[in-house]
Every structure is written in structure tokens, then in C-alpha cells.
C-alpha atoms as a PDB file:
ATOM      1  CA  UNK A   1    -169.246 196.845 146.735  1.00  0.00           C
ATOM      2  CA  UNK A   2    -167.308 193.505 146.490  1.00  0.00           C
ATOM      3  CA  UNK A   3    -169.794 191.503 149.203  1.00  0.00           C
ATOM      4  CA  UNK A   4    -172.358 192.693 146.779  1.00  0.00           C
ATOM      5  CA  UNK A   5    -170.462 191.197 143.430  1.00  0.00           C
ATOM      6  CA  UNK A   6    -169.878 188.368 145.264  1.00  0.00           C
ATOM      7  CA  UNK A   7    -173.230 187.686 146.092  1.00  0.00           C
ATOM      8  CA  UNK A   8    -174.432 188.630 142.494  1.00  0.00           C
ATOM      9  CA  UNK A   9    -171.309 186.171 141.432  1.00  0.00           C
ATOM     10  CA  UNK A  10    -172.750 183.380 143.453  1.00  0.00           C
ATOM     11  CA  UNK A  11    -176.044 183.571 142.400  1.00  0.00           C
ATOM     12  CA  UNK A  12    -175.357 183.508 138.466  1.00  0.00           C
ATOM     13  CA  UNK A  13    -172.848 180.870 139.055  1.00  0.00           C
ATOM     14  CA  UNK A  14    -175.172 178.824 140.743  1.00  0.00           C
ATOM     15  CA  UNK A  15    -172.070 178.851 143.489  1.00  0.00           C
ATOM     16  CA  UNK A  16    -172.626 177.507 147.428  1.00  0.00           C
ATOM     17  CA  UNK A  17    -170.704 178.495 150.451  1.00  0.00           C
ATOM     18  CA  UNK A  18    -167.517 176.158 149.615  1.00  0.00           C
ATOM     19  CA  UNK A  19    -166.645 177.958 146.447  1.00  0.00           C
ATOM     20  CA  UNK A  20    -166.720 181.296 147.625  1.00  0.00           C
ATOM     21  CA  UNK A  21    -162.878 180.613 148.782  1.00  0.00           C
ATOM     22  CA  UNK A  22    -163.048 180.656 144.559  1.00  0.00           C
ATOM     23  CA  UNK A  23    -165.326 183.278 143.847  1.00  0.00           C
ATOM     24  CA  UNK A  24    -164.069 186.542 146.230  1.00  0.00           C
ATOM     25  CA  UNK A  25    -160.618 186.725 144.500  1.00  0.00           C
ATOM     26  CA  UNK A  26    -162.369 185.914 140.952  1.00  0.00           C
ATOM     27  CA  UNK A  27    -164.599 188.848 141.925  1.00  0.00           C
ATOM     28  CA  UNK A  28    -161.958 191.456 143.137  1.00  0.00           C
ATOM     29  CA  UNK A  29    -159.918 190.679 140.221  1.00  0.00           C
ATOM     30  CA  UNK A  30    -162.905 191.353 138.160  1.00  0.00           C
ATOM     31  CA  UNK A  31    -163.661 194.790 140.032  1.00  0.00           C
ATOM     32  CA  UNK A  32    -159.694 195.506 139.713  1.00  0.00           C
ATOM     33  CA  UNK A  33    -160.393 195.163 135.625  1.00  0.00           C
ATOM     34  CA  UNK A  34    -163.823 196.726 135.009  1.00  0.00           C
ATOM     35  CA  UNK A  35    -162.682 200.093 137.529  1.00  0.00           C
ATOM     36  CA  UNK A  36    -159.469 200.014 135.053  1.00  0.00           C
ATOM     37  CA  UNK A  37    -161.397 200.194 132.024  1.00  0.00           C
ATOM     38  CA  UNK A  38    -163.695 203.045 133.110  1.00  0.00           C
ATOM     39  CA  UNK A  39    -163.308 206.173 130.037  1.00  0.00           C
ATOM     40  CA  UNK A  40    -162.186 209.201 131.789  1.00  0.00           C
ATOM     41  CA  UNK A  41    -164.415 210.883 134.460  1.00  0.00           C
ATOM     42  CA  UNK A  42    -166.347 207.928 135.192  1.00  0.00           C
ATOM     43  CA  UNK A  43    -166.426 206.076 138.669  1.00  0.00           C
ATOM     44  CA  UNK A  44    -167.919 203.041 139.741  1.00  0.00           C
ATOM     45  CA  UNK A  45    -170.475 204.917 141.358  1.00  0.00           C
ATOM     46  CA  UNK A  46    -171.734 206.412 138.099  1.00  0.00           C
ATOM     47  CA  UNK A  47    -172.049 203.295 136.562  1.00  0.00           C
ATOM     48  CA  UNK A  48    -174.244 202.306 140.042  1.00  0.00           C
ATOM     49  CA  UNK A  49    -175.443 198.509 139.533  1.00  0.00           C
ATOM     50  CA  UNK A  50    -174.569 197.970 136.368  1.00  0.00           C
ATOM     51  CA  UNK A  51    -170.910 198.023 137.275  1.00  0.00           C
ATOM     52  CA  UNK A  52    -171.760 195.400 140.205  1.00  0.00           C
ATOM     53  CA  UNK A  53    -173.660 193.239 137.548  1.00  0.00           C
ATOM     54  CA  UNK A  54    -170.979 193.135 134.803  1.00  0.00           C
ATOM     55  CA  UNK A  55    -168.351 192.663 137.721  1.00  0.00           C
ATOM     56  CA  UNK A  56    -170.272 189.197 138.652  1.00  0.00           C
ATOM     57  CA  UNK A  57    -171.116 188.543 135.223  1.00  0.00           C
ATOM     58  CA  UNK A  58    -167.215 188.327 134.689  1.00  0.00           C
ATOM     59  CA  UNK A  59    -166.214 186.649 137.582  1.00  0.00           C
ATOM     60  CA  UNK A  60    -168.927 183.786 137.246  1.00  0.00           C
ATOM     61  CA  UNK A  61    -167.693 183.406 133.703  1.00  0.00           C
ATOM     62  CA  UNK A  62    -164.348 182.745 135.388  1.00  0.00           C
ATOM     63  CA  UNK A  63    -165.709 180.579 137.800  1.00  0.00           C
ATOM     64  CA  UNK A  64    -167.816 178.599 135.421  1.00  0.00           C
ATOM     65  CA  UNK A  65    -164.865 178.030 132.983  1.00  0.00           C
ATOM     66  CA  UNK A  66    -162.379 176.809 135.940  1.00  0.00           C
ATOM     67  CA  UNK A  67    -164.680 174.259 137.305  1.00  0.00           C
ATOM     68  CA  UNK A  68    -166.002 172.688 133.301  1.00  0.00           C
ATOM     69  CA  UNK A  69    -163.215 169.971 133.684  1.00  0.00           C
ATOM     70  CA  UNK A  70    -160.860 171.944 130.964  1.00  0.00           C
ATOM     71  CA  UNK A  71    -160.812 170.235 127.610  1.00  0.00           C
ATOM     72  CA  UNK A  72    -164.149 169.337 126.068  1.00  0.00           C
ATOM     73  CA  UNK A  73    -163.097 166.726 123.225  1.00  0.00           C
ATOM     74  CA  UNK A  74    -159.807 165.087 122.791  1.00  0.00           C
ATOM     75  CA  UNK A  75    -159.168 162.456 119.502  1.00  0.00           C
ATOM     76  CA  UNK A  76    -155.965 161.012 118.842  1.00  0.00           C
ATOM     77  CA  UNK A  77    -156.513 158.660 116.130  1.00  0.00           C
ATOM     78  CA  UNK A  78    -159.593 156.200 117.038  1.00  0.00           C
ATOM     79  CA  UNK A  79    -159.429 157.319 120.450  1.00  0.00           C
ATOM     80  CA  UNK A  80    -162.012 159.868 121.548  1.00  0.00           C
ATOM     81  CA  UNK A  81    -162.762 161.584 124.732  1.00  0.00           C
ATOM     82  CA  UNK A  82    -165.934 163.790 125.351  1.00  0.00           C
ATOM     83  CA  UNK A  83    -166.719 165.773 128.541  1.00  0.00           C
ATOM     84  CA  UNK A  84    -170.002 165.590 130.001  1.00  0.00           C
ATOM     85  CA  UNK A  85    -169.882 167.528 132.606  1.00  0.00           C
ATOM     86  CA  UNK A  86    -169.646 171.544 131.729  1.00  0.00           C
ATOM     87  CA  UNK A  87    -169.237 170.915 128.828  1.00  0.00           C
ATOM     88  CA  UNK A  88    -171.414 173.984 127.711  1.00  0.00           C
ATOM     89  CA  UNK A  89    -169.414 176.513 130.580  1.00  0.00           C
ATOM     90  CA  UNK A  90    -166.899 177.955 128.103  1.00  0.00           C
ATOM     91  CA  UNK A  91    -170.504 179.133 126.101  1.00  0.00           C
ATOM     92  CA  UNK A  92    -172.162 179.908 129.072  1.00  0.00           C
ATOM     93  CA  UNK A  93    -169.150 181.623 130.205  1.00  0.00           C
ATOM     94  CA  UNK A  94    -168.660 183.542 126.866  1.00  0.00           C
ATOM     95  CA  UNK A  95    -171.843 184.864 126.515  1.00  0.00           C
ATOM     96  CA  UNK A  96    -171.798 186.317 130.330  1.00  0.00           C
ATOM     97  CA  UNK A  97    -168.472 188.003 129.270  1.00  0.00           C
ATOM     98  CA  UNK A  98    -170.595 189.863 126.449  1.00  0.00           C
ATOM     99  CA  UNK A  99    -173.459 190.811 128.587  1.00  0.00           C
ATOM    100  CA  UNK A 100    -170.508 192.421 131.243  1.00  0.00           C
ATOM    101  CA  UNK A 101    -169.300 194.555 127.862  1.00  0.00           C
ATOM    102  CA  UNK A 102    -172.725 195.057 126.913  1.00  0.00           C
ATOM    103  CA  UNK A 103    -173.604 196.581 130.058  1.00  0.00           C
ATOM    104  CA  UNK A 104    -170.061 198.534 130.455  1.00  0.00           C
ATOM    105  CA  UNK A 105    -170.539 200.005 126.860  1.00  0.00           C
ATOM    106  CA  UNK A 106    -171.461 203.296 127.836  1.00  0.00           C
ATOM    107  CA  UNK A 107    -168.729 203.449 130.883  1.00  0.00           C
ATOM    108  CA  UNK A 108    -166.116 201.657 129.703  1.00  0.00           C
ATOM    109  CA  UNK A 109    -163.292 202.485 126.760  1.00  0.00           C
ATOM    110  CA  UNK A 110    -162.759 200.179 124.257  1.00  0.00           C
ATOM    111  CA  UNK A 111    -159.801 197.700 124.714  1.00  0.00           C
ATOM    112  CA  UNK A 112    -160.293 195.291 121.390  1.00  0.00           C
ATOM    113  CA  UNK A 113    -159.248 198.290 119.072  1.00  0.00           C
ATOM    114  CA  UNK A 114    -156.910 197.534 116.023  1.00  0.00           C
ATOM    115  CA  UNK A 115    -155.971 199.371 113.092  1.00  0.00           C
ATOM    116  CA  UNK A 116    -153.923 198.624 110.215  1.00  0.00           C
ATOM    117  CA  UNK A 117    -152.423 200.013 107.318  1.00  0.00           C
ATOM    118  CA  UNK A 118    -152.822 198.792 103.775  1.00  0.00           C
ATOM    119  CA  UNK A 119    -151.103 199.839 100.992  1.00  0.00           C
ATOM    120  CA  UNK A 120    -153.011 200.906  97.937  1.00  0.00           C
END
């Protein structure tokens, strides 16, 4: 299963041979996370591809966000710095990382859960 997320990785990445040094642990870490989050009586294999596909969804967000260059605009008074270069990764990235949840909705438990009192 992980040559398969890593090849699904690579592709939405738009990744080449040198950054799969990058990608495999991004993509085991992401199969480590997603198999965690699985409700109770489910396995990868029932999710079949869809757990492959929100695995490489989650580690090309990862990817994507570690090679846009970091900070995407930086003023300190009149000074002002703008990246060009990825500078749309961290949306790119974001909205992968709700198309993996998306897709794991119906296998995986909910981990963004709060509640809170309030007094009446």
C-alpha cells in the first residue's frame, strides 16, 4: 500500500524522482495517521482506494507546504517582502487536506470535536 500512496503522492504533488527521498516518509507518516483515525471495526482495506487517495492527498499537502519557501509576506515598517514562488501551496495544500477528510468521512472518527459549557 505505501508504493501505491507514494505514487498517488507524486503525481498530485507534481513530485520527480529527487523528492521522493521527501515524499516516502511524508507518506508513511500520513498512512501511520489516517490507519489511527479509522472508527472502530474499520481497516484500511475497507476503506480500499479511498484510504490510498486521502493518504497522498495528505502527504502532498505536506510536501507542497515544505517546499513554498515558508513565509509568504513579511512588512516591517516600509519594508515589504512577497514570495513568488508557492506562494499559493499553503491553499493548495489546505484544500487537499479537506478532500483527505472528505473522503475519510465515512471511515474515520472525528478528531476536531469540542464542547463547552455555558452557564445560563
Amino acid at each position: 500500500m505505501g508504493e501505491q500512496i507514494l505514487a498517488l503522492a507524486m503525481a498530485v504533488a507534481g513530485a520527480g524522482e529527487e523528492d521522493r527521498a521527501l515524499l516516502k516518509p511524508l507518506c508513511a507518516a500520513a498512512e501511520t495517521v489516517w490507519t489511527a483515525r479509522l472508527r472502530e471495526g474499520m481497516t484500511t482495506g475497507t476503506c480500499g482506494t479511498v484510504f490510498c487517495c486521502a493518504a497522498a492527498f495528505t502527504a502532498a499537502a505536506d510536501f507542497m507546504v515544505s517546499r513554498s519557501g515558508g513565509v509568504r509576506e513579511f512588512k516591517a515598517g516600509e519594508i515589504s517582502v512577497k514570495g513568488r514562488d508557492g506562494a499559493d501551496a499553503a491553499e493548495v495544500a489546505g484544500a487537499l487536506r479537506q478532500t483527505a477528510e472528505r473522503l475519510m468521512a465515512p471511515y474515520a472518527a472525528e478528531t476536531d470535536f469540542a464542547f463547552q459549557g455555558v452557564r445560563g
